[in-house]
Protein backbone atom coordinates (compact mmCIF):
# COMPACT_ATOMS: atom_id res chain seq x y z
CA UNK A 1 195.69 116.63 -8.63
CA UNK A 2 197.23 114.05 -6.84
CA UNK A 3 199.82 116.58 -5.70
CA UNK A 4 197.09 118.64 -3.84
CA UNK A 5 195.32 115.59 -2.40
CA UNK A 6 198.86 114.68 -0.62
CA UNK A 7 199.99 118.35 0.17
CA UNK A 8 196.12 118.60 2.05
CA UNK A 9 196.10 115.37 3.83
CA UNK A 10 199.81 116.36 5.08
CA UNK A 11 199.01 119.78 6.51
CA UNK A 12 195.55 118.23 7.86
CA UNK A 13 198.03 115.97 9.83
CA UNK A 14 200.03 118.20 10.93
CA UNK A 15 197.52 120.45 12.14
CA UNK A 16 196.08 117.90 14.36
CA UNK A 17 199.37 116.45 15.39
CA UNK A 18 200.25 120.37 16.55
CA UNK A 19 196.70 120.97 18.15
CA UNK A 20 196.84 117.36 20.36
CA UNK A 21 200.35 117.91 21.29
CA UNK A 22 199.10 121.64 22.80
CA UNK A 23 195.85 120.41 24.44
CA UNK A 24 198.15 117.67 25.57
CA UNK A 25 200.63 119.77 27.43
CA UNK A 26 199.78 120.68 30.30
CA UNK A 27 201.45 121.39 34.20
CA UNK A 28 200.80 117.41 34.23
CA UNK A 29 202.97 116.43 30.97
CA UNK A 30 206.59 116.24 33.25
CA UNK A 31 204.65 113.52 35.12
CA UNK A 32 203.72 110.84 32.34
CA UNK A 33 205.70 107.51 33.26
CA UNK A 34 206.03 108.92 36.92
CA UNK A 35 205.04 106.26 39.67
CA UNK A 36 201.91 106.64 41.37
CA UNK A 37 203.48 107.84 44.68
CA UNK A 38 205.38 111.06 43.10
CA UNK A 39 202.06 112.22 41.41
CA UNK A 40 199.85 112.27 44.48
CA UNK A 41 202.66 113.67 46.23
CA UNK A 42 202.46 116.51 43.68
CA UNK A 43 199.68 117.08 43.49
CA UNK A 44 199.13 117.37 47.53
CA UNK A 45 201.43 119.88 47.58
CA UNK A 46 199.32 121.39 44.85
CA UNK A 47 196.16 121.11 46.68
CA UNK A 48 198.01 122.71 49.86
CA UNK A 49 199.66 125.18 48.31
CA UNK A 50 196.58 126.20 46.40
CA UNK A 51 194.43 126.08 49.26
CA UNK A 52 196.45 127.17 51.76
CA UNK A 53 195.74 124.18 54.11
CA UNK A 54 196.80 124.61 57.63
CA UNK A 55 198.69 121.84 59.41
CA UNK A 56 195.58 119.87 60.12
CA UNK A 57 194.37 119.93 56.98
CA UNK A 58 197.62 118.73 55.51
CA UNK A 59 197.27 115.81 57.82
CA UNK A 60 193.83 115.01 56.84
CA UNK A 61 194.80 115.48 52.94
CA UNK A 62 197.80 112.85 54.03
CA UNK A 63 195.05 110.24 55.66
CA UNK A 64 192.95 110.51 52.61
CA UNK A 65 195.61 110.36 50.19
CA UNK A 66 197.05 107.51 51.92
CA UNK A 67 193.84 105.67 52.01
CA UNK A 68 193.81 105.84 48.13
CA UNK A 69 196.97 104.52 47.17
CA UNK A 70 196.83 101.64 49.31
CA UNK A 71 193.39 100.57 47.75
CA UNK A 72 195.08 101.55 44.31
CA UNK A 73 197.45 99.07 45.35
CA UNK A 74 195.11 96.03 46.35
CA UNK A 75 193.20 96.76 43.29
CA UNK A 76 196.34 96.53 40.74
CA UNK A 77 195.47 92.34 40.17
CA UNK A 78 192.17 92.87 39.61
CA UNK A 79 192.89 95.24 36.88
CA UNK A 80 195.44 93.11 35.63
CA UNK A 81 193.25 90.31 35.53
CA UNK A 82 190.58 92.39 33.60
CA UNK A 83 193.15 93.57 30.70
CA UNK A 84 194.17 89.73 30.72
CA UNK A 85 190.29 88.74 29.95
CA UNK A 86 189.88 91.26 27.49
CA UNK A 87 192.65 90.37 25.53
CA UNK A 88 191.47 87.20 25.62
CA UNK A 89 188.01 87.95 24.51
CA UNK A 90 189.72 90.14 21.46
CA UNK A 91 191.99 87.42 20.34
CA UNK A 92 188.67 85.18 19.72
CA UNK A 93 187.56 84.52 16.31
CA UNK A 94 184.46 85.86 17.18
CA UNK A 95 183.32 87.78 19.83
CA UNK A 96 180.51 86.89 22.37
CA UNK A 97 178.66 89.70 23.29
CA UNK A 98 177.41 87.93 26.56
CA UNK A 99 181.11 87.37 27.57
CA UNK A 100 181.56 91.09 27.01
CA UNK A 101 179.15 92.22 29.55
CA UNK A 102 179.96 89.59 31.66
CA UNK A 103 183.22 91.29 31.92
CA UNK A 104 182.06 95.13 31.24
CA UNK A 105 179.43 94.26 34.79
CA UNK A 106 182.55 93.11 36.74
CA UNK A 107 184.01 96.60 35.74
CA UNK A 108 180.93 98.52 36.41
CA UNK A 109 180.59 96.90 40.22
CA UNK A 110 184.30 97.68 40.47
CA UNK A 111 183.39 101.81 39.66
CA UNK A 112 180.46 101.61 41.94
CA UNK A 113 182.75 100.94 44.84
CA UNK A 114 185.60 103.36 44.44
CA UNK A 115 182.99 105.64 43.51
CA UNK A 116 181.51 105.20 46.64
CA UNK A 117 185.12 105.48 48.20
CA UNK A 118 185.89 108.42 46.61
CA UNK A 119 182.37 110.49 47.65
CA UNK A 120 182.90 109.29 51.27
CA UNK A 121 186.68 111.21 50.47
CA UNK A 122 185.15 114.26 48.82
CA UNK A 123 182.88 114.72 51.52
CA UNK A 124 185.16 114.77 54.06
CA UNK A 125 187.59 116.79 52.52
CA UNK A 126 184.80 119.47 51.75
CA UNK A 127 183.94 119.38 55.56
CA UNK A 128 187.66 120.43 56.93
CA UNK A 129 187.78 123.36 54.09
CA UNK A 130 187.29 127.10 55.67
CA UNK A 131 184.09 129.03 53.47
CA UNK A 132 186.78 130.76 52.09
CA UNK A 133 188.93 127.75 50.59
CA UNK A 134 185.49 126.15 49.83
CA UNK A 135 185.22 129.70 47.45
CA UNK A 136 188.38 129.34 46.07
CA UNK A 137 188.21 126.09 45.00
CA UNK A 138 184.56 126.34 43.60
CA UNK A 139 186.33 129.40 41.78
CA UNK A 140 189.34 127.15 40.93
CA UNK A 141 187.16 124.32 39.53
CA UNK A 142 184.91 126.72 37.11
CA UNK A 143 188.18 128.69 35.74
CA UNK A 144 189.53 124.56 35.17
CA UNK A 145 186.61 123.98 33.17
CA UNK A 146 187.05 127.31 30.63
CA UNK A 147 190.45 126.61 29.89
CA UNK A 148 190.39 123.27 28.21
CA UNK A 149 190.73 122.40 25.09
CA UNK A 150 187.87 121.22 23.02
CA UNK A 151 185.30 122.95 24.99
């Protein structure tokens, strides 16, 4: 008995070991531990390439791309800071649940403005798209949504 409780909790593992690594790997996988820079650079070209931007566009893409990383980059302490506090707050004996959403609000306001950042991005990148690249993305983001995993 003891036998078959091993033998199943061993191929239950390694059926869900085989089924993260697959919804895991992805176009994206190669690019794990990659800095910042290379990634958005990628996936630019992706966006271009998928899109078929026209010089212009590229340009634009650039601007807003641009615009990103260097708030990624002014943001980096502040989300340093914020894994500092936490750990802090964890390595407590107990832990104070107004502390918590002290910090969890000073994350919140943080996602409200990049959030806002972001939609001001989206919107102008929708507004230099052709109708026809607005289609095939629309297309592209509904045929992202079928094919993954867990859905």
């Amino acid at each position: 008995m003891k036998k078959k409780r091993i033998l199943i909790a061993v191929i239950v593992f390694v059926t869900l070991a085989l089924v993260l690594a697959a919804c895991g790997h992805s176009r994206f996988a190669g690019y794990h531990g990659v800095s910042p820079e290379k990634r958005v650079e990628w996936v630019k070209q992706h966006i271009s390439d998928e899109l078929n931007l026209d010089a212009a566009q590229n340009a634009k893409l650039d601007a807003i791309a641009e615009d990103l990383m260097t708030r990624r980059k002014k943001m980096a302490p502040e989300r340093e800071k914020g894994r500092l506090e936490l750990a802090a707050l964890v390595r407590t004996d107990t832990l104070n649940r107004a502390d918590l959403e002290q910090l969890v609000d000073k994350k919140r306001a943080h996602i409200e403005e990049v959030i806002d950042v972001v939609m001001d991005h989206a919107v102008e990148f929708h507004q230099m798209l052709t109708p026809e690249q607005r289609t095939l993305l629309a297309e592209k983001i509904e045929k992202h949504e079928k094919g993954r995993c867990w859905r």
